[in-house]
Protein backbone atom coordinates (compact mmCIF):
# COMPACT_ATOMS: atom_id res chain seq x y z
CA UNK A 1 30.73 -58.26 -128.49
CA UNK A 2 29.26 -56.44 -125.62
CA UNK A 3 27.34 -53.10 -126.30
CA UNK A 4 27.57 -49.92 -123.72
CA UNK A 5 25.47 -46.92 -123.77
CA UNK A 6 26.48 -45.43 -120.61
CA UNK A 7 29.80 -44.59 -119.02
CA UNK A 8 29.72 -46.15 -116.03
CA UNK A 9 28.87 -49.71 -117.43
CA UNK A 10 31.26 -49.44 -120.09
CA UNK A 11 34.18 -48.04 -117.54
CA UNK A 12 33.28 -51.19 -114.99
CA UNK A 13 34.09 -53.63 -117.64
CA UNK A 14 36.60 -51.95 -119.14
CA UNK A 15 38.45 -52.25 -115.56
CA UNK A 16 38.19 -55.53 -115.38
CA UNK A 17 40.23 -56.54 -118.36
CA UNK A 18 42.43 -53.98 -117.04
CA UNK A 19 43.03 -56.04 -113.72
CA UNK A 20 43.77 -58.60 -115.87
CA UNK A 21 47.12 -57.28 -117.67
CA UNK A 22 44.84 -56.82 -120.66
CA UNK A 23 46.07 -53.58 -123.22
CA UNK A 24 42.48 -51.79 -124.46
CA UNK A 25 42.98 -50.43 -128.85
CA UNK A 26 40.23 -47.76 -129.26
CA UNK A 27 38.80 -46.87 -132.92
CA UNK A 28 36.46 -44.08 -132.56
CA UNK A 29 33.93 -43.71 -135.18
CA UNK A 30 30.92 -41.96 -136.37
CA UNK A 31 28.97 -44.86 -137.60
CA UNK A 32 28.42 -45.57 -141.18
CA UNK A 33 30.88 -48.51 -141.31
CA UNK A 34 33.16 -49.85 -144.22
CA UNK A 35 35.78 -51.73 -144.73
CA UNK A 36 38.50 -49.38 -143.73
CA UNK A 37 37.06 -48.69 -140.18
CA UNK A 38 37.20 -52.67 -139.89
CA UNK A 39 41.06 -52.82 -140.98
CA UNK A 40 41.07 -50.08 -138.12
CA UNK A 41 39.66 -52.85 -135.66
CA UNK A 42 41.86 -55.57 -137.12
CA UNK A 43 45.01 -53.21 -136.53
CA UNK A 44 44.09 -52.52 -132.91
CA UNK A 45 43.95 -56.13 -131.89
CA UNK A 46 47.38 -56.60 -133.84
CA UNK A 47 48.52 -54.21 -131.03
CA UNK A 48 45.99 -54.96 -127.56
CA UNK A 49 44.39 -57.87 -126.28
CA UNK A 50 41.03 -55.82 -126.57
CA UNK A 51 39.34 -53.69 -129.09
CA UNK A 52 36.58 -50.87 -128.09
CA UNK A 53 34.97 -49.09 -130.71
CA UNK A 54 33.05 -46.36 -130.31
CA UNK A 55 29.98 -44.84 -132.90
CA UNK A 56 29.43 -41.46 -131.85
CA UNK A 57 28.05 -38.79 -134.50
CA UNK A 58 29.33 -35.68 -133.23
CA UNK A 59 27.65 -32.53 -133.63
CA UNK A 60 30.10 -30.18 -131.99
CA UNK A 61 32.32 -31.24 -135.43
CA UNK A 62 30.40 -30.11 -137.87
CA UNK A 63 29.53 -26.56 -138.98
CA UNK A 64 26.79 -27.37 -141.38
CA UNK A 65 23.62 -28.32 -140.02
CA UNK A 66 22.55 -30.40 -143.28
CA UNK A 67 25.90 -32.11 -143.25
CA UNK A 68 25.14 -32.87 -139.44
CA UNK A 69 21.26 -34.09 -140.73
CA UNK A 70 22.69 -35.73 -143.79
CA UNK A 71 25.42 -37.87 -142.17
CA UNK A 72 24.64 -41.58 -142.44
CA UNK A 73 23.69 -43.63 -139.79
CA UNK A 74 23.04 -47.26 -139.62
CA UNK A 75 23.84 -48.71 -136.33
CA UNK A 76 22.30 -52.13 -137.23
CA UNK A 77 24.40 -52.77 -139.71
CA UNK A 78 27.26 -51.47 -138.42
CA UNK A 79 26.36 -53.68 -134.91
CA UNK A 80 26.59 -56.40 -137.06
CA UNK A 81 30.10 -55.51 -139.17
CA UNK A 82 31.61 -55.28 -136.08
CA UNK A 83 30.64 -58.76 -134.00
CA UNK A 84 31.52 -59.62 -137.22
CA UNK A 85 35.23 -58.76 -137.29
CA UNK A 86 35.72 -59.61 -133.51
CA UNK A 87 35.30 -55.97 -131.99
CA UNK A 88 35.14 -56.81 -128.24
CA UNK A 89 33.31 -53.63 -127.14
CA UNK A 90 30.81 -51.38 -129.23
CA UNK A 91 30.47 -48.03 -126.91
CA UNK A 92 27.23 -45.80 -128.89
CA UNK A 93 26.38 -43.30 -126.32
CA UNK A 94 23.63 -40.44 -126.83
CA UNK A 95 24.91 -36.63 -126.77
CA UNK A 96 23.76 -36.04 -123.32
CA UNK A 97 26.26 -38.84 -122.45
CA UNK A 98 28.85 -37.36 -124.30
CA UNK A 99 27.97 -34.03 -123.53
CA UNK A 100 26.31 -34.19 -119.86
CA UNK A 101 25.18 -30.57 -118.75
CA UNK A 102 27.74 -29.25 -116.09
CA UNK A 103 30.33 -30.67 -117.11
CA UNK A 104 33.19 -28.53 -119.24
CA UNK A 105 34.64 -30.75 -121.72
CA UNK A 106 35.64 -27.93 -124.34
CA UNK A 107 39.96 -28.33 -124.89
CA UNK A 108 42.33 -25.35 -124.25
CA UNK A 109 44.98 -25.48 -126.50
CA UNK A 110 47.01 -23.41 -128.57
CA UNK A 111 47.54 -25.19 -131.63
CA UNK A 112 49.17 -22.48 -133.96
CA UNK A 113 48.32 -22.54 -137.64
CA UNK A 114 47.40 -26.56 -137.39
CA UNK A 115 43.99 -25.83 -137.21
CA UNK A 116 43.95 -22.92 -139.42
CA UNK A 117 44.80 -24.23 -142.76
CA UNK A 118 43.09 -26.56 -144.93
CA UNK A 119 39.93 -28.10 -143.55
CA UNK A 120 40.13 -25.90 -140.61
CA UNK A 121 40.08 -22.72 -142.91
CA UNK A 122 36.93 -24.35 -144.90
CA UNK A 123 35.04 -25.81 -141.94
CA UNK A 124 35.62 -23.30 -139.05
CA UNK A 125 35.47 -24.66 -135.90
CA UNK A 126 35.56 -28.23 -137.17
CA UNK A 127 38.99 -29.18 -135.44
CA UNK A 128 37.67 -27.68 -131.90
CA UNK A 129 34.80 -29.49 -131.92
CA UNK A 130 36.81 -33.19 -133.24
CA UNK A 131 39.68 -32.53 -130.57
CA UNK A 132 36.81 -32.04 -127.63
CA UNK A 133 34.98 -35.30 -128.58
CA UNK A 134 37.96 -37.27 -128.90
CA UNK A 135 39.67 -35.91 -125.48
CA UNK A 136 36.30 -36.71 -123.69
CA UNK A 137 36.31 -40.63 -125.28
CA UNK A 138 39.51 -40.76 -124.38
CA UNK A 139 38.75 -39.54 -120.71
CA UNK A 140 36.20 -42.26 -120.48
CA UNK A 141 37.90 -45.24 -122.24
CA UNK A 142 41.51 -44.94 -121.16
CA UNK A 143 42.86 -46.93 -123.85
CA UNK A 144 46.69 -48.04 -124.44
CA UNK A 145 46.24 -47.69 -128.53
CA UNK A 146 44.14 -44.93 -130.20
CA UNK A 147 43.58 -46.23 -133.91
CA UNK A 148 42.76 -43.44 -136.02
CA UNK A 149 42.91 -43.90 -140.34
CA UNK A 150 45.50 -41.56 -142.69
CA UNK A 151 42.47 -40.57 -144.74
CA UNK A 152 42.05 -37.87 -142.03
CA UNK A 153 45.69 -36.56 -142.35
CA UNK A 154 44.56 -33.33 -140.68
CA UNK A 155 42.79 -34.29 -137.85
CA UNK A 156 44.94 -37.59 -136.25
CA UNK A 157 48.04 -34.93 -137.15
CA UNK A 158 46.22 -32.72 -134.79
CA UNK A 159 45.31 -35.52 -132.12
CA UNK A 160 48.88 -36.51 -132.41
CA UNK A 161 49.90 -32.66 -131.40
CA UNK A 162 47.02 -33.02 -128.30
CA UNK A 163 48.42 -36.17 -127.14
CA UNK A 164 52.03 -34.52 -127.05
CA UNK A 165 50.49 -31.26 -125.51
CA UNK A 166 48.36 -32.59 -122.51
CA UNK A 167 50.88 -36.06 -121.91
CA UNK A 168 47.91 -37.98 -122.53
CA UNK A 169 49.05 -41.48 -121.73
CA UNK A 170 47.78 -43.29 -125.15
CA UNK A 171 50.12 -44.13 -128.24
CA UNK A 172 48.54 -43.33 -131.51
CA UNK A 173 48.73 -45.31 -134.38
CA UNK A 174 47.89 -44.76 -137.67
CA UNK A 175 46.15 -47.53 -140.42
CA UNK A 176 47.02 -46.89 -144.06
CA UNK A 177 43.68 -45.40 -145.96
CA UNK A 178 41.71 -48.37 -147.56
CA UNK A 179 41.06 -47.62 -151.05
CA UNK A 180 38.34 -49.50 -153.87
CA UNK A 181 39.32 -51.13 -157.03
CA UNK A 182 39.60 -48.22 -158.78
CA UNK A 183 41.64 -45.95 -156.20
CA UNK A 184 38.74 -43.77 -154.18
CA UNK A 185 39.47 -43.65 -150.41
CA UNK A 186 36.61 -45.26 -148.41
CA UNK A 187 34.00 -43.08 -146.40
CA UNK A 188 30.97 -43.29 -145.32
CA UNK A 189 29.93 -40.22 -147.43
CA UNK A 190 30.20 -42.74 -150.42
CA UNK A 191 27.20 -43.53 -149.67
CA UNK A 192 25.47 -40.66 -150.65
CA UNK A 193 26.90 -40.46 -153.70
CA UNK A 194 24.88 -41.52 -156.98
CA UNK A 195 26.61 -43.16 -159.61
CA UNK A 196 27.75 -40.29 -161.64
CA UNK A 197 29.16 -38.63 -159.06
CA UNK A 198 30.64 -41.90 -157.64
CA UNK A 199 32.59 -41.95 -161.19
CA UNK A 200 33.63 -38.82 -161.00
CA UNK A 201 35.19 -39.07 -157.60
CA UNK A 202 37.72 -41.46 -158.94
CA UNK A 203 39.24 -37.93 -160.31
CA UNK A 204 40.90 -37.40 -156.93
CA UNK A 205 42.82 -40.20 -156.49
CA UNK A 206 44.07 -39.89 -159.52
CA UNK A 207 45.22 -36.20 -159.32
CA UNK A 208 47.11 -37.34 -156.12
CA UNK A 209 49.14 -39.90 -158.37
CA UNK A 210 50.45 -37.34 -161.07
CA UNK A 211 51.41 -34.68 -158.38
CA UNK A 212 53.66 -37.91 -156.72
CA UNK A 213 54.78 -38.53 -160.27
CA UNK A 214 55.62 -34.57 -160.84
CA UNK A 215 56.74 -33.51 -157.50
CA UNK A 216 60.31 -33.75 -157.99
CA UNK A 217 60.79 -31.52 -161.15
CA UNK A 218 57.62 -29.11 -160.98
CA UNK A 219 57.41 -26.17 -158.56
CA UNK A 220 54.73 -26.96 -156.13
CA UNK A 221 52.56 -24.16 -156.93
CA UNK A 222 52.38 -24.84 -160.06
CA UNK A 223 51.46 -28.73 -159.11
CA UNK A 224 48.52 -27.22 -157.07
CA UNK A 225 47.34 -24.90 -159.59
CA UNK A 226 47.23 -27.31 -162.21
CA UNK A 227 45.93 -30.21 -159.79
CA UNK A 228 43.00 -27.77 -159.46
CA UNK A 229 42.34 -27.34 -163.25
CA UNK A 230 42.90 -31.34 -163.57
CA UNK A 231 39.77 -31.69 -160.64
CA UNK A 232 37.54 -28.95 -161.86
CA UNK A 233 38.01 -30.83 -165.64
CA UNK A 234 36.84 -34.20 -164.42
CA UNK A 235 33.46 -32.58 -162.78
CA UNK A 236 34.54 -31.87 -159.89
CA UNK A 237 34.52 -28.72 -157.54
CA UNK A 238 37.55 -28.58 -155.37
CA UNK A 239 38.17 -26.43 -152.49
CA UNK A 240 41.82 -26.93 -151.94
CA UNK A 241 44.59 -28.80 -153.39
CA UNK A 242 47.49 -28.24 -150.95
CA UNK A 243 51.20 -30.20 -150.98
CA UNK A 244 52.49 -29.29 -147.11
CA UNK A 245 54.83 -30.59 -144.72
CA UNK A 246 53.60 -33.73 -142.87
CA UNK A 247 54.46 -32.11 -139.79
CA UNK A 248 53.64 -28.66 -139.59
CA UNK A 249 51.16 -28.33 -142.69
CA UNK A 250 52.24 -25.56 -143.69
CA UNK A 251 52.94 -24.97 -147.66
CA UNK A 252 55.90 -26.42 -149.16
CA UNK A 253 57.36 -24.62 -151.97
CA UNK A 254 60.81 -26.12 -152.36
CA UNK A 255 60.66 -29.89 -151.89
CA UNK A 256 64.44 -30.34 -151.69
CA UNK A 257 64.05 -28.74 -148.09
CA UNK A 258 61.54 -31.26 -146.34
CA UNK A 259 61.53 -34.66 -145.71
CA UNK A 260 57.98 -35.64 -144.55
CA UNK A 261 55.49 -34.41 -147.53
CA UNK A 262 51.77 -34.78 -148.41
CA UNK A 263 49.24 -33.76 -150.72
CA UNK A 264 45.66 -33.02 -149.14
CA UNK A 265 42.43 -32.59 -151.52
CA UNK A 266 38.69 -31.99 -150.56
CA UNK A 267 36.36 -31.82 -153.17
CA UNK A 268 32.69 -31.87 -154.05
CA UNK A 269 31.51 -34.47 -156.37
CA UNK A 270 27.31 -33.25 -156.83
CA UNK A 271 26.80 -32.47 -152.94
CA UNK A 272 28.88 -34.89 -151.28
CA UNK A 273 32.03 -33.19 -150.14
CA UNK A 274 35.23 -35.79 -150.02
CA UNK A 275 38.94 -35.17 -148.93
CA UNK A 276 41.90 -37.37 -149.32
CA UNK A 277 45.65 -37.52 -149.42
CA UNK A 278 48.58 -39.43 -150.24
CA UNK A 279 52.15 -39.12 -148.98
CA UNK A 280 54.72 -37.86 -151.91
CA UNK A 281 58.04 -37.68 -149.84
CA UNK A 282 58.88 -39.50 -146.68
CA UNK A 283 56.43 -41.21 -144.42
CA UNK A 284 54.73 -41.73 -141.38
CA UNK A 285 56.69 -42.25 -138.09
């Protein structure tokens, strides 16, 4: 695996295999790595001949400073996780790389209620900041693929909507989340949690299961309402429980009247804030 720091050197190698008919996956990260970044890797080489990933903790993303501070990072490990599982290119630039002074990488778009709802109503500005670091890697990798995981149904739905916007000329595609024995989506933010919290997480998986089981004869609503008791019950403290169209995100109250639909959770378990999902009608394209 070869490791870049700076643009240019990255971009001049990057060519190369270009010259050479080879298709480039990206997986852009922010460090902390686990086993369902690595199925991320392994489903951009089913799909290129080369696989670039990128560990990149962005700060414009994140409007908590002690989130920012908090956030794991362990490039060592992670260095070694992914020479492991045959990563061709490791790209860990600093901010001023990322961010150079002069240079206006901020992304004008007009993206409705997408970034409104959900996350974006919880963690203003969050979106803005995600969409401007992932334009700007993807002005300076040029992939074929962008790999990007379902556990963060929000943000690739809102990549997906930039890509479709600005033409970008990069196919998305989207890995299945990776889950533990006992059903809690992998993140790095496990890390920080202690084992009582860790056990508690487990809630949220489950609560995704009965409103799949319940969504067919229950008015939605009512699914989310009681999905909130169910969290707040197991020791948890959830911020939203929302069932919304895959597409648009935006509420569903009769379920007869969409085909694409998925139920989005973020919760706190001690200080550790988690979100997941699962699909209850339909699927991913």
């Amino acid at each position: 695996m070869q490791l870049y720091s700076q643009v240019t050197n990255l971009q001049a190698a990057l060519q190369k295999e270009k010259k050479s008919g080879h298709k480039i996956a990206f997986i852009p990260t922010m460090g902390a790595l686990h086993e369902g970044h690595l199925s991320l890797i392994a489903l951009g080489k089913e799909h290129a001949h080369l696989s670039v990933c990128s560990i990149f903790v962005n700060p414009t993303q994140f409007n908590n400073a002690m989130d920012l501070q908090k956030y794991p990072r362990t490039m060592e490990q992670d260095t070694r996780l992914l020479e492991a599982s045959g990563c061709d290119f490791l790209f860990a630039p600093s901010n001023d790389v990322i961010y150079p002074a002069g240079l206006d990488t901020e992304v004008h778009l007009d993206l409705g209620n997408l970034d409104l709802v959900m996350e974006g109503h919880f963690r203003p500005g969050h979106f803005k900041g995600m969409l401007q670091v992932v334009k700007r890697l993807l002005d300076i990798v040029h992939p074929d693929y962008l790999i990007m995981g379902q556990k963060d149904f929000q943000q690739f739905t809102l990549v997906a909507f930039m890509i479709r916007q600005l033409q970008l000329r990069v196919k998305l595609i989207v890995g299945p989340t990776l889950r533990e024995r006992d059903g809690l989506a992998m993140s790095s933010r496990n890390q920080r949690l202690n084992a009582e919290e860790r056990r508690k997480a487990v809630a949220i998986y489950q609560c995704l299961l009965k409103l799949k089981n319940k969504l067919s004869n229950t008015n939605s609503v009512v699914l989310e309402q009681n999905a909130m008791k169910y969290l707040e019950e197991a020791g948890l403290k959830p911020e939203y429980v929302e069932i919304v169209d895959g597409n648009s995100l935006q509420k569903v109250i009769n379920p007869e009247k969409h085909d694409y639909i998925v139920a989005c959770i973020a919760a706190w378990s001690g200080e550790v804030r988690l979100i997941d999902n699962l699909i209850l009608k339909g699927g991913l394209n």
